[in-house]
Protein backbone atom coordinates (compact mmCIF):
# COMPACT_ATOMS: atom_id res chain seq x y z
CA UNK A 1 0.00 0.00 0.00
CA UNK A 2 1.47 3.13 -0.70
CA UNK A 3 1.45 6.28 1.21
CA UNK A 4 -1.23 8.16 -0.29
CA UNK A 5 -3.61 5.10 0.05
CA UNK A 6 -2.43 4.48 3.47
CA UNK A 7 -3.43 8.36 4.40
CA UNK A 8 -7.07 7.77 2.82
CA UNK A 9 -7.42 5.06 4.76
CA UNK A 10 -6.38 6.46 7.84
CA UNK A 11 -9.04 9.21 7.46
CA UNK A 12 -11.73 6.96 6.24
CA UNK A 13 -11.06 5.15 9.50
CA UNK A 14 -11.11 8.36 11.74
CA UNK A 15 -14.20 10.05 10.05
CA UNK A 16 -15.91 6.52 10.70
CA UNK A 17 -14.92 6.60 14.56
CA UNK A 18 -16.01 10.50 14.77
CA UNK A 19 -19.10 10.14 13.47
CA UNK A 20 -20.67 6.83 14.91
CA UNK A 21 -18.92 7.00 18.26
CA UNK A 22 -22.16 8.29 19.73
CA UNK A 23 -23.86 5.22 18.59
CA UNK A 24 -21.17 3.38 20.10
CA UNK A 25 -21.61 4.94 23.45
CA UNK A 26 -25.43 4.30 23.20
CA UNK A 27 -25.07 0.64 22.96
CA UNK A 28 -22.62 0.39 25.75
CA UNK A 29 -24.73 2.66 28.21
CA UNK A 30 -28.19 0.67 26.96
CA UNK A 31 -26.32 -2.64 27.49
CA UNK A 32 -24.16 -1.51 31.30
CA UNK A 33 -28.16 -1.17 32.57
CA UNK A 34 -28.78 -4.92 32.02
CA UNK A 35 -25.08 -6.07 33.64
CA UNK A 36 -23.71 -6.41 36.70
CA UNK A 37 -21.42 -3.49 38.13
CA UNK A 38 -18.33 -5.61 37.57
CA UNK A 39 -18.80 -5.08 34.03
CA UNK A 40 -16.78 -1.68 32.92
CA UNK A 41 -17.70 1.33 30.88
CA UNK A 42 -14.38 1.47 29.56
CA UNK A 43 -14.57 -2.13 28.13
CA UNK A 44 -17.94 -2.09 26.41
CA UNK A 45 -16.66 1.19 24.72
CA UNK A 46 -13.11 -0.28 23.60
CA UNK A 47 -14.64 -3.39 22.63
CA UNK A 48 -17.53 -1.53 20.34
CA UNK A 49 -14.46 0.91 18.80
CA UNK A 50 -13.16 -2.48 17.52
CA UNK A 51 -16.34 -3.96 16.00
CA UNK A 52 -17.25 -0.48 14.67
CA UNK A 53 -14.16 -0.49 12.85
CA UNK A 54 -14.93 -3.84 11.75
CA UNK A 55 -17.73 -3.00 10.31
CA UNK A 56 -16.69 -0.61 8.55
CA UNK A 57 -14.08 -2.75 6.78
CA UNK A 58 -16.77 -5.38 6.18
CA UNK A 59 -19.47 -3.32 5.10
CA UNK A 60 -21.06 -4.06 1.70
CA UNK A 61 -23.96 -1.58 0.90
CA UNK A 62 -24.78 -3.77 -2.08
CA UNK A 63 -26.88 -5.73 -0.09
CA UNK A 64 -29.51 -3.00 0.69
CA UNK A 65 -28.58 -2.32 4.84
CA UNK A 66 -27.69 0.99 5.89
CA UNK A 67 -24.95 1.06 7.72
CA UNK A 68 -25.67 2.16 11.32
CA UNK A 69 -27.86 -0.88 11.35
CA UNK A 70 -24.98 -3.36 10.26
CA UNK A 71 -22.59 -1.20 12.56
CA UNK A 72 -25.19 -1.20 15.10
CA UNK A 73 -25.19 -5.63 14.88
CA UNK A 74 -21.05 -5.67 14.94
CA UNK A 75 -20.80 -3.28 17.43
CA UNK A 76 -23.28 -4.63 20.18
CA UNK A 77 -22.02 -7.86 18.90
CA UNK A 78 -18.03 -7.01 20.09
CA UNK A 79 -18.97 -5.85 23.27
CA UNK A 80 -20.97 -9.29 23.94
CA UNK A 81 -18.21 -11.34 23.01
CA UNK A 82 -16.09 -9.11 25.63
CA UNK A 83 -18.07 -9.33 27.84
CA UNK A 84 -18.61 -13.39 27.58
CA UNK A 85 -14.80 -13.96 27.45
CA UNK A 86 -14.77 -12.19 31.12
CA UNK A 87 -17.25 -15.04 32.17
CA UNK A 88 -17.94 -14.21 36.06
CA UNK A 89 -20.70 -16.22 36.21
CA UNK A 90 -20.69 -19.04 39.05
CA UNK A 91 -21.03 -22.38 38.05
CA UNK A 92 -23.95 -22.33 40.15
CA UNK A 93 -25.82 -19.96 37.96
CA UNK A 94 -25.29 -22.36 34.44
CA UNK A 95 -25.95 -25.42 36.62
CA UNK A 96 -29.35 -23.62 38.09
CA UNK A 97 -30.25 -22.07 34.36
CA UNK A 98 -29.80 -25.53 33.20
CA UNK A 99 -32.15 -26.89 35.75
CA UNK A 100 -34.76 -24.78 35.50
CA UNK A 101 -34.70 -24.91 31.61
CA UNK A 102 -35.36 -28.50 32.07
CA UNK A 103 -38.47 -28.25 34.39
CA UNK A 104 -39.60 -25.27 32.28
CA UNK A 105 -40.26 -27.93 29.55
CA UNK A 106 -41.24 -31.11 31.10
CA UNK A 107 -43.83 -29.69 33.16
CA UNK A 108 -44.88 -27.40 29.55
CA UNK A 109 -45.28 -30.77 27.93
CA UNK A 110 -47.25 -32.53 30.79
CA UNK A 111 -49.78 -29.30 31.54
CA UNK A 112 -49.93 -28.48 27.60
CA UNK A 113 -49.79 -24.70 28.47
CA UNK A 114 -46.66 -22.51 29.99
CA UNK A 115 -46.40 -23.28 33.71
CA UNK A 116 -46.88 -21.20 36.06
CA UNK A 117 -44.09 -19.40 38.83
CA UNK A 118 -45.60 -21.40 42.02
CA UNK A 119 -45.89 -24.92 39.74
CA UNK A 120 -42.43 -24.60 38.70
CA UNK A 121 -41.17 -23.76 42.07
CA UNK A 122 -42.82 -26.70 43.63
CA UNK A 123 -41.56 -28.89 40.74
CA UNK A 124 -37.84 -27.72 41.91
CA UNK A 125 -38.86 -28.60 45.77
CA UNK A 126 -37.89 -24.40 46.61
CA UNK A 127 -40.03 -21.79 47.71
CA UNK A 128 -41.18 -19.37 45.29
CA UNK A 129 -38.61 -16.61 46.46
CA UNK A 130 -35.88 -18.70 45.40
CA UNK A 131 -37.17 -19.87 43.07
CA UNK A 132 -37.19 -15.70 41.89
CA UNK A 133 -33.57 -15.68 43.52
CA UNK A 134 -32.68 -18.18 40.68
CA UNK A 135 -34.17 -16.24 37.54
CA UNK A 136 -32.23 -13.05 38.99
CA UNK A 137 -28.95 -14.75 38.86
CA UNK A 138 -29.50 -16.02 35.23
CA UNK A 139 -30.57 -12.62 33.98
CA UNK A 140 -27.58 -10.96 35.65
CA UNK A 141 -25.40 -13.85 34.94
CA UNK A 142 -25.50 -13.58 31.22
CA UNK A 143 -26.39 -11.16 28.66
CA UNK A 144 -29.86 -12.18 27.50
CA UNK A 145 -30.49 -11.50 24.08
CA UNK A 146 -32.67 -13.31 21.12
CA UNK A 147 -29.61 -14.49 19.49
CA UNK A 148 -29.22 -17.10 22.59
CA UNK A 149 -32.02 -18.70 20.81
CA UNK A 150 -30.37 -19.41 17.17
CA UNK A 151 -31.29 -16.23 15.73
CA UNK A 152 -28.02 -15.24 14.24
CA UNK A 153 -28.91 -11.13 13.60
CA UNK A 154 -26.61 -9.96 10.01
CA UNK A 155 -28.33 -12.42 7.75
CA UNK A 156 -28.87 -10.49 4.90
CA UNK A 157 -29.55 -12.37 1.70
CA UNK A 158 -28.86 -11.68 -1.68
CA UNK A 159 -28.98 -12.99 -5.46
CA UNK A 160 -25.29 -14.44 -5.37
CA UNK A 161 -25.42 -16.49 -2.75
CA UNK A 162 -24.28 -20.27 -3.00
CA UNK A 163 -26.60 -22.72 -2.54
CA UNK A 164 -25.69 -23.51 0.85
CA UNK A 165 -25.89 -20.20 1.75
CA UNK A 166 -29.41 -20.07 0.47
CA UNK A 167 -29.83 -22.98 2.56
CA UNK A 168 -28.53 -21.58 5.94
CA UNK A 169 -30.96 -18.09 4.98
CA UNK A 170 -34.10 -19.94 4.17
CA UNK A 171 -33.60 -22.22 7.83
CA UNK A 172 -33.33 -18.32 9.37
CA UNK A 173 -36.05 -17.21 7.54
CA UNK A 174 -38.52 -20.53 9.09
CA UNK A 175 -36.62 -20.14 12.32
CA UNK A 176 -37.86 -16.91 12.55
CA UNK A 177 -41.09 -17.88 12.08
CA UNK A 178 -40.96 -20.34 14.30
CA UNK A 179 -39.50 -17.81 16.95
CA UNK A 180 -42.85 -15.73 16.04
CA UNK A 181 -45.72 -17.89 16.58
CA UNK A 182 -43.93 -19.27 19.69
CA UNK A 183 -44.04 -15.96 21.29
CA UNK A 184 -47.33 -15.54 20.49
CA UNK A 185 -48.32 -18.59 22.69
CA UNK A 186 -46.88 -16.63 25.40
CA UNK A 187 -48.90 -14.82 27.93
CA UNK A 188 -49.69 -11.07 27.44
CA UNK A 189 -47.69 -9.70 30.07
CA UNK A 190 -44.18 -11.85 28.93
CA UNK A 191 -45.36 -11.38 25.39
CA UNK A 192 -45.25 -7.59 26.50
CA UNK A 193 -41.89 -7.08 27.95
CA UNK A 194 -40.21 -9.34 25.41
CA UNK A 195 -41.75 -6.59 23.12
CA UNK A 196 -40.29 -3.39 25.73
CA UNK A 197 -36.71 -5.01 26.26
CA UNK A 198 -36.15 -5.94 22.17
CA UNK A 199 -38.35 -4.18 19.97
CA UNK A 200 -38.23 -0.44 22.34
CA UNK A 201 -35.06 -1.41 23.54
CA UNK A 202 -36.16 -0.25 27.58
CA UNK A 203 -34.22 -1.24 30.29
CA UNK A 204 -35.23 -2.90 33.25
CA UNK A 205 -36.04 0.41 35.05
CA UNK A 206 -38.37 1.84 32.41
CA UNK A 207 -40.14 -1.47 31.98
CA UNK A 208 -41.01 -1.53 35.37
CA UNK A 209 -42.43 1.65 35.23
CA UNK A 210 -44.45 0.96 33.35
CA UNK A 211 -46.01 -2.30 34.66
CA UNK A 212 -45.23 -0.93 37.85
CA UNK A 213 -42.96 -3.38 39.14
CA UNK A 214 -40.12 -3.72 40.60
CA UNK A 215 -36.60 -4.28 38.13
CA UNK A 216 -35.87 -7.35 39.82
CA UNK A 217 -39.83 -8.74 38.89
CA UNK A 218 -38.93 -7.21 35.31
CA UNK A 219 -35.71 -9.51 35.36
CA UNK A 220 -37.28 -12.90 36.38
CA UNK A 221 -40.19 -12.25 34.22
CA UNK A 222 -38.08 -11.70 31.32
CA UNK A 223 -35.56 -14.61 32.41
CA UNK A 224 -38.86 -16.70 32.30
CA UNK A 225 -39.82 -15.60 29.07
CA UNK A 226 -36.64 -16.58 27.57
CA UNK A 227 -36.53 -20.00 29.53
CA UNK A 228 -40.03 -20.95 27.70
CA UNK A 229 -39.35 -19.71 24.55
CA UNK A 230 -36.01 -21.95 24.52
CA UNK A 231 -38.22 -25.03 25.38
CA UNK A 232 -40.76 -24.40 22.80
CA UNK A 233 -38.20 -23.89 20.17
CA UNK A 234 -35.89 -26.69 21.53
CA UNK A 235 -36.25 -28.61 18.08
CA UNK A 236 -34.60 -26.11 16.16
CA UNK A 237 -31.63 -25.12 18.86
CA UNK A 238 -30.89 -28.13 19.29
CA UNK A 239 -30.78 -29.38 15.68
């Protein structure tokens, strides 16, 4: 590379930084509300920096996505795979999570409907509090996102894909489906904050606001939520 291409790139690079780093703070400050206070400013901003630059490398406006919204994917994607390589999470928690995921579906395939907080406590042989205790510590203990499901988020197809790759986008495209008309078998009120966390993006604070309850509630009903989903999609995660 000579110099002249070198300097081009080098601005390309800084513009890029300059003008998205706000975005790059707003994922890090939207995502520090849903982690525990170990986690560090600092590291969800470095760590976004690097996939923002990544996406800018990788970028291909051919296939019809603006870029903040590819940016956006890589960027909140860096800082999870930071924050996953720091894993502070017990073996406890993924032993509990585990557990409960387990008696989540059983008892939804012996009562043929989604079970209910007390049922699934008793089914665990723990009070209802800890059973509450339990979803806390799996909300906190990982970052809970739709992609924990399958859902891989930057599938974007186009007319010159391989065949395999046409493969892998049409399996997303059922998936989602699949991810659709299982959350609609969900009751209103998990239906609804699925809806406030992903689609508006509101933290635990603003959700409970407005259901007026408490963040930790927010965080077991949405721990819940993501518990059943997992066991009525189990076919295609595990497959």
């Amino acid at each position: 590379m000579n110099k002249a291409a070198a300097y081009t790139q080098f601005d390309n690079k800084t513009s890029i930084v300059e003008q998205y780093a706000p975005l790059v703070k707003k994922i890090a400050h939207h995502m520090l509300a849903r982690l525990p206070a170990s986690v560090q400013l600092d590291d969800l901003l470095q760590a976004g920096m690097m996939g923002l630059l990544e996406a800018s490398s990788k970028f291909d406006d051919s296939k019809g996505a603006k870029f903040e919204t590819f940016a956006g994917i890589r960027i909140r994607g860096a800082m999870i795979d930071e924050v996953r390589r720091g894993d502070w999470v017990p073996r406890s928690v993924h032993r509990n999570n585990r557990r409960v995921a387990q008696v989540v579906d059983e008892l939804g395939q012996k009562l043929g409907r989604d079970a209910h907080d007390t049922e699934i406590a008793e089914k665990l042989d723990m009070s209802l509090d800890e059973y509450h205790h339990i979803l806390n510590d799996v909300s906190v203990g990982k970052i809970i996102g739709i992609e924990d499901l399958g859902v891989a988020q930057d599938v974007l197809i186009t007319d010159n894909e391989s065949p395999d790759e046409t493969f892998d986008s049409l399996a997303e495209i059922q998936f989602q489906s699949a991810l659709v008309e299982a959350i609609k078998t969900l009751s209103e009120r998990d239906a609804l904050v699925l809806s406030l966390y992903y689609d508006e993006a509101l933290n635990l604070k603003e959700i409970g606001a407005i259901l007026d309850v408490s963040e930790s509630r927010v965080s077991q009903i949405l721990s819940q939520a993501m518990l059943r989903l997992k066991a009525k999609l189990k076919h295609w995660t595990q497959e």
